[in-house]
Protein backbone atom coordinates (compact mmCIF):
# COMPACT_ATOMS: atom_id res chain seq x y z
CA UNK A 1 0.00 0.00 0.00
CA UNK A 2 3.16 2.15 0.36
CA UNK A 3 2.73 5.46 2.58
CA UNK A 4 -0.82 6.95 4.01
CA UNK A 5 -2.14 10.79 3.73
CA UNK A 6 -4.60 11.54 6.78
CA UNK A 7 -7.59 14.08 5.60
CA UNK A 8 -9.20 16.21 7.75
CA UNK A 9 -12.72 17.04 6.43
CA UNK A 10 -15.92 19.08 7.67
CA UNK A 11 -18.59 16.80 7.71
CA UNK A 12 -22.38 17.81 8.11
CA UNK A 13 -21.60 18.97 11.45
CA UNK A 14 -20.18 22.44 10.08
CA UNK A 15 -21.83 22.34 7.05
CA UNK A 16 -19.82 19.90 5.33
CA UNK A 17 -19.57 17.07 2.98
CA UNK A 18 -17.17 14.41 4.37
CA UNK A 19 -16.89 11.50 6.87
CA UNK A 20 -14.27 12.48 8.89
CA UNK A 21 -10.66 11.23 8.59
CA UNK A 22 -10.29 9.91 5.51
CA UNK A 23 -6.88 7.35 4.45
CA UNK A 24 -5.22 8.26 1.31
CA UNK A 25 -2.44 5.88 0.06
CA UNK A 26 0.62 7.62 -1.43
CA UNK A 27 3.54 6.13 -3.70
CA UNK A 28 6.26 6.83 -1.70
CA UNK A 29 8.36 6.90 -5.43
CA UNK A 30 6.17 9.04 -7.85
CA UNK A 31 4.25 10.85 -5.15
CA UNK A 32 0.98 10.01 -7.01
CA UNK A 33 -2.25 9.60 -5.04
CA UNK A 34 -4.09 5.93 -5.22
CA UNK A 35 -7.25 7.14 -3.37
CA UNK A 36 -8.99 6.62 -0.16
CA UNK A 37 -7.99 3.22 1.82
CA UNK A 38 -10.53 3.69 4.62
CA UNK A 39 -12.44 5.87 6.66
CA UNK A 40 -12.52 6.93 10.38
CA UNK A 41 -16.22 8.62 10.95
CA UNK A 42 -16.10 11.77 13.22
CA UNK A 43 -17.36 15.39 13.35
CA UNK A 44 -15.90 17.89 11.49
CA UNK A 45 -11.66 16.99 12.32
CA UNK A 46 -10.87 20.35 10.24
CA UNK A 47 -7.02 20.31 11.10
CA UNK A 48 -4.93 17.45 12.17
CA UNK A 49 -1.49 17.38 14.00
CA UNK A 50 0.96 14.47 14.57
CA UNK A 51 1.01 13.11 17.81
CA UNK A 52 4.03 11.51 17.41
CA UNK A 53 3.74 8.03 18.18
CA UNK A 54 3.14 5.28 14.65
CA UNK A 55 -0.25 5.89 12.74
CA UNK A 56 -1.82 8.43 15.84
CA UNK A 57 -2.85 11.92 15.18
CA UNK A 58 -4.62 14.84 17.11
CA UNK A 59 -7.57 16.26 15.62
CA UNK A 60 -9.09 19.35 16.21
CA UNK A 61 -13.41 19.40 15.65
CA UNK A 62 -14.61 22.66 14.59
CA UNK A 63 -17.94 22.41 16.68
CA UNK A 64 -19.69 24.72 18.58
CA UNK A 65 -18.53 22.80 21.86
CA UNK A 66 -14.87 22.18 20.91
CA UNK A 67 -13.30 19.43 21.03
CA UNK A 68 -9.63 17.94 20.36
CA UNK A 69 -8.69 14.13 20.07
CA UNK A 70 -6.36 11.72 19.86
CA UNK A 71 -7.17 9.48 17.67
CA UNK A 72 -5.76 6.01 15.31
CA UNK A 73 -7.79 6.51 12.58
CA UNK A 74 -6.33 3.09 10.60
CA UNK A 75 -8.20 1.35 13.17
CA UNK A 76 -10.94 3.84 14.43
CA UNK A 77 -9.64 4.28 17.61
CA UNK A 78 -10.16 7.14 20.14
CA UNK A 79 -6.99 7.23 22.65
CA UNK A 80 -8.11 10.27 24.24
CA UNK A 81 -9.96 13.46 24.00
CA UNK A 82 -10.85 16.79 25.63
CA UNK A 83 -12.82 20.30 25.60
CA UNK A 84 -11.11 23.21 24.24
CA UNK A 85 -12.46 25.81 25.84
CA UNK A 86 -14.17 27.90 23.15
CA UNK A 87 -16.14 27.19 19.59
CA UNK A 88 -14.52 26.11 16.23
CA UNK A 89 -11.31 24.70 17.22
CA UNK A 90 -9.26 25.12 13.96
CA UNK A 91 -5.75 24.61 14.38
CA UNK A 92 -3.11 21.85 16.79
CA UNK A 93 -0.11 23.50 17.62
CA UNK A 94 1.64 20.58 19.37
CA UNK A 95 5.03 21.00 21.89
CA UNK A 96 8.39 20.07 21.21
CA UNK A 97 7.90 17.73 24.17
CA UNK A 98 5.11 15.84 22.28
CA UNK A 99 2.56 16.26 25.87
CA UNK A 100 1.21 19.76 25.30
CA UNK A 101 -1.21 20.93 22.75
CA UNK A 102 -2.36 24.45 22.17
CA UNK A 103 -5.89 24.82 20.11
CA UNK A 104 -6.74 27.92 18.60
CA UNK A 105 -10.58 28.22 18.85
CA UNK A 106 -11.81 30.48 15.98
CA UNK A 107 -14.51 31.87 18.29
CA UNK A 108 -12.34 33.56 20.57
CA UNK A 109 -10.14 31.17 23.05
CA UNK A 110 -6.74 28.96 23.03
CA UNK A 111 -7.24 25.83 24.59
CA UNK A 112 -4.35 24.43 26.33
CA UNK A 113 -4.38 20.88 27.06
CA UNK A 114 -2.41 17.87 28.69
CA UNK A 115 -1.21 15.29 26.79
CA UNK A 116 0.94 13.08 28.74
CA UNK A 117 2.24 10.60 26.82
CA UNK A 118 1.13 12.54 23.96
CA UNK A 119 -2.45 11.71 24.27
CA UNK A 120 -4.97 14.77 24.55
CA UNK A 121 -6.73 14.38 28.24
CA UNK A 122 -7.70 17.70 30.28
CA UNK A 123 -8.37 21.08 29.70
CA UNK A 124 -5.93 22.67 31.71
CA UNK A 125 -6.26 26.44 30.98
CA UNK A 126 -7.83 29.09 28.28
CA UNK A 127 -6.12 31.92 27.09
CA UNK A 128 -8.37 34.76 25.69
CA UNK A 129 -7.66 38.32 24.65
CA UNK A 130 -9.94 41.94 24.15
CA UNK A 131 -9.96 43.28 20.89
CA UNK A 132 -11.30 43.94 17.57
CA UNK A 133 -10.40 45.07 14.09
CA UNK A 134 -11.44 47.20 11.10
CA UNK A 135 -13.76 44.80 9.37
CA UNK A 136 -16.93 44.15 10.76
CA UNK A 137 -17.71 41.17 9.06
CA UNK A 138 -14.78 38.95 10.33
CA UNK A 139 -13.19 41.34 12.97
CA UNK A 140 -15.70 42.17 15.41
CA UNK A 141 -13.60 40.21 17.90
CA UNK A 142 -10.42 37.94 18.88
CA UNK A 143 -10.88 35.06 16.34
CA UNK A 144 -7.57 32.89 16.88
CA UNK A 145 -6.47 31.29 13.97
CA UNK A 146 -3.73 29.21 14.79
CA UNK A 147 -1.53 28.62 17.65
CA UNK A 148 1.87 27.56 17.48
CA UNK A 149 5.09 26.35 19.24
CA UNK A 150 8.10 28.34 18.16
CA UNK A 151 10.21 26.46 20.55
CA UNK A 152 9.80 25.07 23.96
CA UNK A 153 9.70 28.22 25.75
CA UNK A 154 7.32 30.09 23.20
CA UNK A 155 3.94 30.50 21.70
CA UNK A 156 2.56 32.20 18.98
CA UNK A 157 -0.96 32.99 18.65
CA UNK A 158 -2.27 34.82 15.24
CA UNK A 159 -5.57 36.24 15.98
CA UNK A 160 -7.09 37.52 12.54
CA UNK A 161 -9.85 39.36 14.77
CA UNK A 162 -7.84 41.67 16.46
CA UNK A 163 -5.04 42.17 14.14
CA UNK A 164 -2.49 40.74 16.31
CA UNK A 165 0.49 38.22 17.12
CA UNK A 166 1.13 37.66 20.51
CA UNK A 167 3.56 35.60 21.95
CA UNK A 168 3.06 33.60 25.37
CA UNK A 169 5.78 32.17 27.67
CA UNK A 170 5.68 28.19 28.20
CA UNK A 171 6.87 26.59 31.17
CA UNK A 172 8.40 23.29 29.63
CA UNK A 173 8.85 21.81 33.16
CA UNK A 174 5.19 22.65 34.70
CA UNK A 175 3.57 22.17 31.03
CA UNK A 176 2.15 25.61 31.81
CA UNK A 177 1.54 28.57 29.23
CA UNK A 178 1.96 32.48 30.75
CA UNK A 179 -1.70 33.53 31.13
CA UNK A 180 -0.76 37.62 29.39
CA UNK A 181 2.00 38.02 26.39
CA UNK A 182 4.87 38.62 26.84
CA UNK A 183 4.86 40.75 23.53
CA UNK A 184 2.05 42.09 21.48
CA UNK A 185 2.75 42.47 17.84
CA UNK A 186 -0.03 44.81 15.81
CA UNK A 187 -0.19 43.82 12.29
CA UNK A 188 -1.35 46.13 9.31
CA UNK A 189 -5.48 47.02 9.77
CA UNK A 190 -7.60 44.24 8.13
CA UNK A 191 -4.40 41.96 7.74
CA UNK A 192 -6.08 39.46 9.32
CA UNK A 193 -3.36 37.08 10.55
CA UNK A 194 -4.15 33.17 10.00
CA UNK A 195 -0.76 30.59 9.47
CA UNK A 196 2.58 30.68 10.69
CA UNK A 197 5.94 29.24 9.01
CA UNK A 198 9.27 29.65 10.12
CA UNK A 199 12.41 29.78 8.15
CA UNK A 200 16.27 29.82 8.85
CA UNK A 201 18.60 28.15 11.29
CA UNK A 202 19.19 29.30 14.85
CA UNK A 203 20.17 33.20 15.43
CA UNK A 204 18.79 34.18 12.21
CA UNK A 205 15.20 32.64 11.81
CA UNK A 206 11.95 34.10 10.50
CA UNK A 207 8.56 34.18 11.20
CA UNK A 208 6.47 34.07 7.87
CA UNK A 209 2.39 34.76 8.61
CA UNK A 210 -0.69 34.62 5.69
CA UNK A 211 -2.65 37.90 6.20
CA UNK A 212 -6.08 35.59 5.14
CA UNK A 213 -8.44 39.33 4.31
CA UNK A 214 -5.54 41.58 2.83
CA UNK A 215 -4.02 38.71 0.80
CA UNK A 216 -0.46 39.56 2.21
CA UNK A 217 2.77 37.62 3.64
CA UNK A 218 3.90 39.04 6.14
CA UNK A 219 7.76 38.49 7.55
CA UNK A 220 8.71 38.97 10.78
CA UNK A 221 12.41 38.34 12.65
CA UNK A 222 12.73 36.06 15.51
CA UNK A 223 15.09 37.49 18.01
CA UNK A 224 17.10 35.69 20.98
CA UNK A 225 16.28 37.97 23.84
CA UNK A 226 16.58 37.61 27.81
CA UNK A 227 13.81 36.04 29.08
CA UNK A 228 12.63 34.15 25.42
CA UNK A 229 12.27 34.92 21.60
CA UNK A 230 10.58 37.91 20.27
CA UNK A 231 9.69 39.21 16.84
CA UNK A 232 10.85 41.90 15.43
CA UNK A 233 9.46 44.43 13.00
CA UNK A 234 7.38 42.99 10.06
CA UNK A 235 7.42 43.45 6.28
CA UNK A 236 4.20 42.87 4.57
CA UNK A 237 4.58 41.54 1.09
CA UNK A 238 1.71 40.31 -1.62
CA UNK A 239 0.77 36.98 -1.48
CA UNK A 240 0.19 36.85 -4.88
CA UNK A 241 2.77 37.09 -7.38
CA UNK A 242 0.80 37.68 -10.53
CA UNK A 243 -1.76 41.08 -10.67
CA UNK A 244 -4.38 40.53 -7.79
CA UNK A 245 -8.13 38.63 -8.52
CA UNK A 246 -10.16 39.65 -6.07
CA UNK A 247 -11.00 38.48 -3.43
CA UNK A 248 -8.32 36.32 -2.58
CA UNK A 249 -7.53 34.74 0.96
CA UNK A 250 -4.35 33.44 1.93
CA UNK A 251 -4.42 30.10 4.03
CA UNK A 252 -1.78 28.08 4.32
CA UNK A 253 1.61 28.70 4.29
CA UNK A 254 4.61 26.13 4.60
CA UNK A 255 8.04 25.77 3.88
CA UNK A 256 8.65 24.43 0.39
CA UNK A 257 12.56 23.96 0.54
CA UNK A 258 15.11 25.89 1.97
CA UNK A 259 14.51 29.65 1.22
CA UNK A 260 11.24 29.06 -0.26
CA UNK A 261 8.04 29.01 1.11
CA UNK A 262 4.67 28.08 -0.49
CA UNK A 263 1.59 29.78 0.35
CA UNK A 264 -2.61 28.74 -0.42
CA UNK A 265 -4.50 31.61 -2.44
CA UNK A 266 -7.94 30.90 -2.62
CA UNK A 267 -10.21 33.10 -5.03
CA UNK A 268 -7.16 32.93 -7.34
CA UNK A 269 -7.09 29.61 -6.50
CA UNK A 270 -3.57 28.81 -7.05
CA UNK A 271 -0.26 27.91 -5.46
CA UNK A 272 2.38 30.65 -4.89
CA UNK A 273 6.08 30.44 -4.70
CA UNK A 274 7.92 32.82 -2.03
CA UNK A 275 11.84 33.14 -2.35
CA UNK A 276 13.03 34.10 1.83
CA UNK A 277 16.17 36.63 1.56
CA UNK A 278 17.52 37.78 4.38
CA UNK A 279 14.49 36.61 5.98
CA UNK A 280 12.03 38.41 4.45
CA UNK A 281 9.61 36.51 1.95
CA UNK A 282 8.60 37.70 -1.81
CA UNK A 283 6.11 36.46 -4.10
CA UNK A 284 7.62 34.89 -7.30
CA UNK A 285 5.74 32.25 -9.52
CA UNK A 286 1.86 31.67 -9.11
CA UNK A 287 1.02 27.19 -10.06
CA UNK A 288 -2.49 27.24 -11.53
CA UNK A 289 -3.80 24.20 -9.00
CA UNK A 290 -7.00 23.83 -11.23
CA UNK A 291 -8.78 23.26 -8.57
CA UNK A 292 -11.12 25.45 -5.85
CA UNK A 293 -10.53 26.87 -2.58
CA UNK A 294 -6.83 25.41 -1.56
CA UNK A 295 -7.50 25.43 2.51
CA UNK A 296 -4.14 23.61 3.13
CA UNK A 297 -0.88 22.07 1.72
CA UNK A 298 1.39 20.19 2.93
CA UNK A 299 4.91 19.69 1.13
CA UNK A 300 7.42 16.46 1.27
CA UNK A 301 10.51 15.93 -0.47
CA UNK A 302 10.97 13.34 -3.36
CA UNK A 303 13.65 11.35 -5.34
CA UNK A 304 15.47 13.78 -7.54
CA UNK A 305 14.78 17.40 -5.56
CA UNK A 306 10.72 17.11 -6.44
CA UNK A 307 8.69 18.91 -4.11
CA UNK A 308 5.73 16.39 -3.71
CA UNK A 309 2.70 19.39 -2.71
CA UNK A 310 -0.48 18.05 -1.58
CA UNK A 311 -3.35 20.22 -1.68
CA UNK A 312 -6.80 20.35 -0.02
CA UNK A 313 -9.53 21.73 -2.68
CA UNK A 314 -12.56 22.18 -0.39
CA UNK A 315 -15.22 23.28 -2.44
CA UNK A 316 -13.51 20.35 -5.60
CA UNK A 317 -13.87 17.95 -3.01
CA UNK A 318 -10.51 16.65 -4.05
CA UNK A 319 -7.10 16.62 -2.55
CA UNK A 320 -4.80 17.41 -5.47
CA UNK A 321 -0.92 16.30 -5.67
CA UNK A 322 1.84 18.29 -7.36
CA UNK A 323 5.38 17.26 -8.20
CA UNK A 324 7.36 20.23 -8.75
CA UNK A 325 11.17 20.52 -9.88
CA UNK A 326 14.03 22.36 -8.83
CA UNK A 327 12.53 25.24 -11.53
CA UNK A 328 8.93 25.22 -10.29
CA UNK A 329 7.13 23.79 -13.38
CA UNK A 330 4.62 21.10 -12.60
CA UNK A 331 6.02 17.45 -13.57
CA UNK A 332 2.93 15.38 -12.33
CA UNK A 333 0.10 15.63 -11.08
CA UNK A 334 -2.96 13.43 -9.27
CA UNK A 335 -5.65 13.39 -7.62
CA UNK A 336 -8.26 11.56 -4.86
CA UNK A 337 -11.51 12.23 -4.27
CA UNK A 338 -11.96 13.40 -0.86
CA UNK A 339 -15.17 15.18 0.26
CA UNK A 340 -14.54 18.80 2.10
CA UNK A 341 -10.80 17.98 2.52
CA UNK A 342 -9.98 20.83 4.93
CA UNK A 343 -5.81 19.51 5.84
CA UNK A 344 -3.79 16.56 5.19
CA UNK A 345 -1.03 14.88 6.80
CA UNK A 346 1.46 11.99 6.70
CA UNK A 347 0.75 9.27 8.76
CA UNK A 348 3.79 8.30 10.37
CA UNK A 349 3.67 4.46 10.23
């Protein structure tokens, strides 16, 4: 059967189509897709994190209760699970040490939860912030996005409600998160901060986030400072490298090799390239996915320097593969139908 893909997909529960974690088998050679294997039913697991141990995952369910699991979806098992403290959990940020997980809930809360022995059990505190931004429609309030671990000491949160990154202190040894930031970064009015990706080696890293209702990148340094990291100043860039189709929403963005990033445009509904000098990330070839609404991709390396891209087309109901080579030009290309794929991720066997 080769490797497995874990999909994420909303299911009727938030309005979607699919069954819950769906099994695609990869070709660990060509990259190419071979379709779905099997099927673990649950509500709405719209992003998925590893949990570190063979064939187990966390999965957060955008409900109106939130919830986060642990879960071996090969054999449709449920190690463990737990509130999240808010509505619409939509992103895993998972600790270096494997037994913390931080859940942004897109209706205004981060859930942090224990995981000892990397299984998701108790709801051990929320983290919530004041605020609004300039667009009434999607900013009338804190509306975390995602939640990540920059290292053990540090967490990100990028609220695209209230125009804002802040970072939080972590306690590796009590598994506990600092309750206020320790910094507060404003981002451009109406950014609208959503994914995080980090580039560069140690002393010279940077912090690359999608503005989702500007359509920006924006780059940010991450600075060794007494008492933790920080960010420094950031540089907004298009996320678009071609002329702009309105509207277009940045989701995704990951690291495609080193000193490129990749980044989700949906409207325009393609794939762009970003080259990362001197830490700051610029848009520079736009891949046509032909395919709608790219939520998520997720990028592994392949024989020969291919860049094996794997794409979740919500509203195609696909998840769409891409081999790319060393000069971006598509190679090959498949496909799997998936209903509502919202993420995907490789299922460590």
């Amino acid at each position: 059967m080769g490797e497995l893909l874990a999909v994420g997909c909303w299911t009727a529960a938030t309005g979607g189509r699919g069954s819950g974690v769906v099994l695609l088998a990869r070709d660990p050679a060509t990259g190419r897709l071979r379709g779905p294997v099997a099927t673990d039913p649950c509500d709405s697991p719209s992003f998925l994190a590893a949990a570190g141990a063979p064939g187990v995952l966390h999965a957060a369910h955008e409900l109106d209760d939130g919830v986060v699991s642990t879960r071996r979806p090969g054999g449709r098992e449920v190690l463990g699970r737990a509130p999240t403290g808010g509505a619409a959990p939509c992103h895993v940020g998972v600790h270096p040490g494997g037994e913390l997980l931080a859940v942004a809930d897109y209706g205004g809360a981060v859930g942090i939860v224990d995981a000892p022995g990397g299984i998701a059990r108790d709801l051990v505190q929320v983290l919530t912030a004041p605020g609004s931004g300039p667009r009434a429609d999607r900013q009338e309030s804190s509306h975390p996005h995602s939640a990540t671990f920059l290292d053990a000491g540090t967490l990100l949160v990028a609220d695209l409600g209230t125009d804002e990154l802040r970072l939080h202190g972590v306690d590796p040894a009590t598994r506990r998160v600092g309750p206020r930031p320790v910094q507060v970064v404003r981002t451009p009015p109406g950014c609208g901060p959503r994914h995080v990706a980090v580039t560069g080696a140690p002393g010279s890293r940077a912090v690359h986030v999608t503005g989702e209702l500007d359509a920006t990148v924006l780059s940010l340094p991450l600075l060794d400072a007494p008492g933790g990291a920080r960010l420094g100043a950031p540089v907004a860039h298009p996320a678009l490298a071609g002329a702009a189709q309105p509207p277009v929403h940045p989701g995704e963005v990951a690291v495609l090799a080193p000193g490129r990033l990749v980044v989700t445009n949906r409207g325009a509904d393609v794939l762009t390239v970003h080259e990362v000098v001197g830490g700051t990330a610029r848009p520079v070839h736009d891949v046509p996915l032909g395919a709608r609404n790219p939520r998520h991709v997720r990028v592994l390396a392949g024989p020969g320097g291919r860049a094996h891209l794997y794409v979740s087309a919500q509203d195609s109901d696909a998840v769409v593969h891409l081999a790319l080579d060393a000069d971006l030009a598509v190679v090959d290309r498949s496909s799997a139908e998936v209903a509502s794929p919202t993420c995907v991720l490789p299922l460590a066997e």
